[in-house]
N, C-alpha and C. Protein backbone atom coordinates (compact mmCIF):
# COMPACT_ATOMS: atom_id res chain seq x y z
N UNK A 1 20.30 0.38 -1.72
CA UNK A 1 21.15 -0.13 -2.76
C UNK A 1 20.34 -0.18 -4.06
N UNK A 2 21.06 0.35 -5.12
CA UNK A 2 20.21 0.31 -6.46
C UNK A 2 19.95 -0.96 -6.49
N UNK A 3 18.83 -1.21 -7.30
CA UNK A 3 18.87 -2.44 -8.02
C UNK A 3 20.19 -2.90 -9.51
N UNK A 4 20.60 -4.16 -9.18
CA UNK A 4 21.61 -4.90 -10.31
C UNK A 4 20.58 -5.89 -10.86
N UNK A 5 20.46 -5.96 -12.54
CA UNK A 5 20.14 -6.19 -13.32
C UNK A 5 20.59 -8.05 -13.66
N UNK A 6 20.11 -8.91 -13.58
CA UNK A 6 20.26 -10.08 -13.37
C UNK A 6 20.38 -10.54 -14.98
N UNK A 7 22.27 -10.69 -15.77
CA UNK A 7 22.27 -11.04 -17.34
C UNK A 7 21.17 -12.62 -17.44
N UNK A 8 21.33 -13.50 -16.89
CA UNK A 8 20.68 -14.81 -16.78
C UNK A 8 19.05 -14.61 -16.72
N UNK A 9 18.52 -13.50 -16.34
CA UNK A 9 17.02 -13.56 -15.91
C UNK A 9 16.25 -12.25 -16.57
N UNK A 10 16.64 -12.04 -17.72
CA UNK A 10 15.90 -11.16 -19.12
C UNK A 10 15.66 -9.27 -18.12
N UNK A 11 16.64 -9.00 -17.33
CA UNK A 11 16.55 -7.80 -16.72
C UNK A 11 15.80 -7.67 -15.17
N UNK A 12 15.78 -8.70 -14.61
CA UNK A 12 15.03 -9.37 -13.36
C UNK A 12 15.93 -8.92 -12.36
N UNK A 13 15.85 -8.33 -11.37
CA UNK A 13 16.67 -8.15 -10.04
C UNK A 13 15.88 -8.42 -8.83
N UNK A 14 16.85 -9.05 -7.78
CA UNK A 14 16.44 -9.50 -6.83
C UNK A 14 16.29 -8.60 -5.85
N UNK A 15 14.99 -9.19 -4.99
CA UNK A 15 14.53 -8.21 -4.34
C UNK A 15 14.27 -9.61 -2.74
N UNK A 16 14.84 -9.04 -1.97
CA UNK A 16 15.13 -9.96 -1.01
C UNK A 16 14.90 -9.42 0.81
N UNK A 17 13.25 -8.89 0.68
CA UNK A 17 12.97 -8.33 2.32
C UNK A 17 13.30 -9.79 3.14
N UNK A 18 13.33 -9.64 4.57
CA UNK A 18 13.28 -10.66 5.66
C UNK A 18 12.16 -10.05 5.89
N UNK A 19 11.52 -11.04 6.33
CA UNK A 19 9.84 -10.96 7.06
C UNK A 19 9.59 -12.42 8.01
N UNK A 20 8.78 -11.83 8.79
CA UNK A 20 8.13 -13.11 9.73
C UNK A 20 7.72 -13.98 8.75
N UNK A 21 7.88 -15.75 9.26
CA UNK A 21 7.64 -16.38 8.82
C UNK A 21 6.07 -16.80 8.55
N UNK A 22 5.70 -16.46 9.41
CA UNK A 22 3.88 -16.23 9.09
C UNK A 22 3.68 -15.56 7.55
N UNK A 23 3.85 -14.43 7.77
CA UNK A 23 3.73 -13.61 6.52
C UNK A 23 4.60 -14.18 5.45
N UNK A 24 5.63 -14.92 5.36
CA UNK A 24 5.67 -15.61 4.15
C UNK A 24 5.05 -16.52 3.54
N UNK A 25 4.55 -17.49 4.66
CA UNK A 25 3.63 -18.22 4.57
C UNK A 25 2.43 -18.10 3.58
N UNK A 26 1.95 -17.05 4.21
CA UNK A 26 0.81 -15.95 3.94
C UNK A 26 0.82 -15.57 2.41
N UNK A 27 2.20 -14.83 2.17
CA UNK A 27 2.65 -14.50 0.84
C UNK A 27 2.94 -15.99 -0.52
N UNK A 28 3.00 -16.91 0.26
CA UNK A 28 3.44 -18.45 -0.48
C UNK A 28 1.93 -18.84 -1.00
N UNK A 29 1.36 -18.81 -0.09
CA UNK A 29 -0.40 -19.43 -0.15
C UNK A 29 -1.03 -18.88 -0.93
N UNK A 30 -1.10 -17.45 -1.22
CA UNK A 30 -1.20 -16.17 -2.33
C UNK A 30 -1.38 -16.54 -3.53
N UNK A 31 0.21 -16.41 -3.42
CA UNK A 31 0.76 -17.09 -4.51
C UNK A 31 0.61 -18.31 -5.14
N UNK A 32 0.52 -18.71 -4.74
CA UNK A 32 -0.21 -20.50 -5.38
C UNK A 32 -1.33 -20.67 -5.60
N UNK A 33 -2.17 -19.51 -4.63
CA UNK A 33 -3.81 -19.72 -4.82
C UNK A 33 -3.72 -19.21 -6.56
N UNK A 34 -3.44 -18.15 -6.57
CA UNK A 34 -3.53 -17.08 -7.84
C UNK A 34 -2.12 -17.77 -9.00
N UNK A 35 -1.45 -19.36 -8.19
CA UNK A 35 -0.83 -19.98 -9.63
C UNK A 35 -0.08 -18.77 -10.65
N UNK A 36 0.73 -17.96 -9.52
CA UNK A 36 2.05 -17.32 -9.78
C UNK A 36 3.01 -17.61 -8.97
N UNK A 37 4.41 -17.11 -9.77
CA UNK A 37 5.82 -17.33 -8.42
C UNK A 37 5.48 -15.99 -7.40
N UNK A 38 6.51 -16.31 -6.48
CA UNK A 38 6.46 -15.16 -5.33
C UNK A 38 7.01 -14.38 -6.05
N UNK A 39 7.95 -14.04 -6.68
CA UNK A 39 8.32 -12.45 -7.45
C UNK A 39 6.96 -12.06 -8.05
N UNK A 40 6.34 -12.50 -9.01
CA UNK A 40 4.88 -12.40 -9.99
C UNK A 40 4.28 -11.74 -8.73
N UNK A 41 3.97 -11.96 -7.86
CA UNK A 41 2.80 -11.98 -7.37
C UNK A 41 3.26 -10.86 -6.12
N UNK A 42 4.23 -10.29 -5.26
CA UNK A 42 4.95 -9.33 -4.68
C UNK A 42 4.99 -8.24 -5.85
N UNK A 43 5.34 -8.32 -7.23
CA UNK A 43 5.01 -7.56 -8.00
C UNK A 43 4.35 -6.46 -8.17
N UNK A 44 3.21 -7.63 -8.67
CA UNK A 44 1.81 -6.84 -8.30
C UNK A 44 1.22 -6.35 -7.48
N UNK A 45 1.40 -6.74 -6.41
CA UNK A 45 1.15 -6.07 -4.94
C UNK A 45 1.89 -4.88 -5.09
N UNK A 46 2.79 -4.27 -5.46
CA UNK A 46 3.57 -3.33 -5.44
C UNK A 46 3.19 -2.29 -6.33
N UNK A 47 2.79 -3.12 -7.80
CA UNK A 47 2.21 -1.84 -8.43
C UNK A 47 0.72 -1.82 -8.42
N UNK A 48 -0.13 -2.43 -7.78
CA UNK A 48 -1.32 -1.60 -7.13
C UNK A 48 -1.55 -1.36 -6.06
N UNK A 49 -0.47 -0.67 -5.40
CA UNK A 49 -0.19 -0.02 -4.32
C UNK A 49 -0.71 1.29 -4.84
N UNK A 50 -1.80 1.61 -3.57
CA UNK A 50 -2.32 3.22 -4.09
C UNK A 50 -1.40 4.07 -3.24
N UNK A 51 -0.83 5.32 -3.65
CA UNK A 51 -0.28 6.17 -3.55
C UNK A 51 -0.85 7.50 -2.59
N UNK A 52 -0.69 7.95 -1.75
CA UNK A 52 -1.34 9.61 -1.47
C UNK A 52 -0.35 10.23 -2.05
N UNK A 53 -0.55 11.36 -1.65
CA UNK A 53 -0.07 13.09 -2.71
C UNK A 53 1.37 12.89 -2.56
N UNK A 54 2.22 12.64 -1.42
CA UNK A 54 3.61 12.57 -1.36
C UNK A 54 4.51 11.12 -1.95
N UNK A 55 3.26 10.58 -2.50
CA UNK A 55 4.03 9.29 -2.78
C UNK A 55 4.21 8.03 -1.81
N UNK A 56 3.30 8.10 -0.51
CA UNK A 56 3.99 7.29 0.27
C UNK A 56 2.54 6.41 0.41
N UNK A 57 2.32 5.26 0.46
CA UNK A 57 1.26 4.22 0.54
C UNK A 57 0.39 4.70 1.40
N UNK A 58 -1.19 4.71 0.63
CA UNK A 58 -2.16 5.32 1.78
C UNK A 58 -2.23 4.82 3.22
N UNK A 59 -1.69 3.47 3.33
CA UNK A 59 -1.91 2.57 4.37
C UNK A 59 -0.69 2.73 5.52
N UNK A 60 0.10 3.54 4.93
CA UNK A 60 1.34 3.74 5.96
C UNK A 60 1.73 4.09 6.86
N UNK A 61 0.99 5.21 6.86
CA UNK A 61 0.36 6.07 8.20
C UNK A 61 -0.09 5.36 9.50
N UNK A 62 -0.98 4.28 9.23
CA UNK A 62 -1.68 3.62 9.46
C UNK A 62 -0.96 2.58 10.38
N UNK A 63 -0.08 2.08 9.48
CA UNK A 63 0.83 0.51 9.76
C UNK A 63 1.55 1.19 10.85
N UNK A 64 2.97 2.29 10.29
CA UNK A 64 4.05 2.44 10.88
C UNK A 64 4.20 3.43 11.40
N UNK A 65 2.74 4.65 12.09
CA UNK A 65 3.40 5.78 12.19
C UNK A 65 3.16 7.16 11.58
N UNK A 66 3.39 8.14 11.73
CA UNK A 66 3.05 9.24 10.66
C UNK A 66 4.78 9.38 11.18
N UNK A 67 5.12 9.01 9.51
CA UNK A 67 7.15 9.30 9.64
C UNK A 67 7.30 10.91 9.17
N UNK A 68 6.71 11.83 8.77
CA UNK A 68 7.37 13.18 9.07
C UNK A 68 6.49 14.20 10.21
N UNK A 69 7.37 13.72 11.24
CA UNK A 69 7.17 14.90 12.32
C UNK A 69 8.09 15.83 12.70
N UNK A 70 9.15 15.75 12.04
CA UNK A 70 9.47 16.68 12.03
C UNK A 70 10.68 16.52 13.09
N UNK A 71 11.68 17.98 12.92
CA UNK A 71 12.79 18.13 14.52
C UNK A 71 12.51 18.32 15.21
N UNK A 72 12.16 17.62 16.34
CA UNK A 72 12.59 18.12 18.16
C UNK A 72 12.67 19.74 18.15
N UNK A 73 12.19 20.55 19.09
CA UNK A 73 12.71 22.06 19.56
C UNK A 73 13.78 21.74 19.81
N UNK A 74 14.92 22.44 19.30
CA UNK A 74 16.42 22.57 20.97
C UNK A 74 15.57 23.03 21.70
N UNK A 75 16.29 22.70 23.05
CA UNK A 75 15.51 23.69 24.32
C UNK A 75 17.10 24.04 25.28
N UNK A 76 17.28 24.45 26.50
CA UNK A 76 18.55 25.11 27.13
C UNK A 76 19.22 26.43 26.61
């Protein structure tokens, strides 16, 4: 879903993952250490996110998988 543009919050749209409650935790503590809100601070995490050649987070591979493998052979 695109992002909608929030008139009340100077062009701000909400951005609203579910995550384990640990890791919000995690993300709250962050955030307070470094005395920003959780948007501020998810932010930034986002734009120094390093990139490889296709655009997809160097670390991704890593986390979730290598996601292009490609089609199955048919076989029969």
């Amino acid at each position: 879903m695109p992002p909608v543009r929030d008139k009340k919050r100077h062009g701000l749209v909400r951005l609203s993952p579910m995550v384990p409650a640990d890791v919000h935790a995690q993300a709250y503590a962050n955030a307070k250490a470094a005395g920003v809100s959780m948007g501020r601070y998810i932010a930034e995490l986002i734009k120094r996110d390093q990139l490889n050649e296709d655009g997809a987070p160097v670390w991704a591979d890593e986390a979730f998988g290598e996601q292009d493998q490609g089609e199955l052979p048919l076989t029969g």
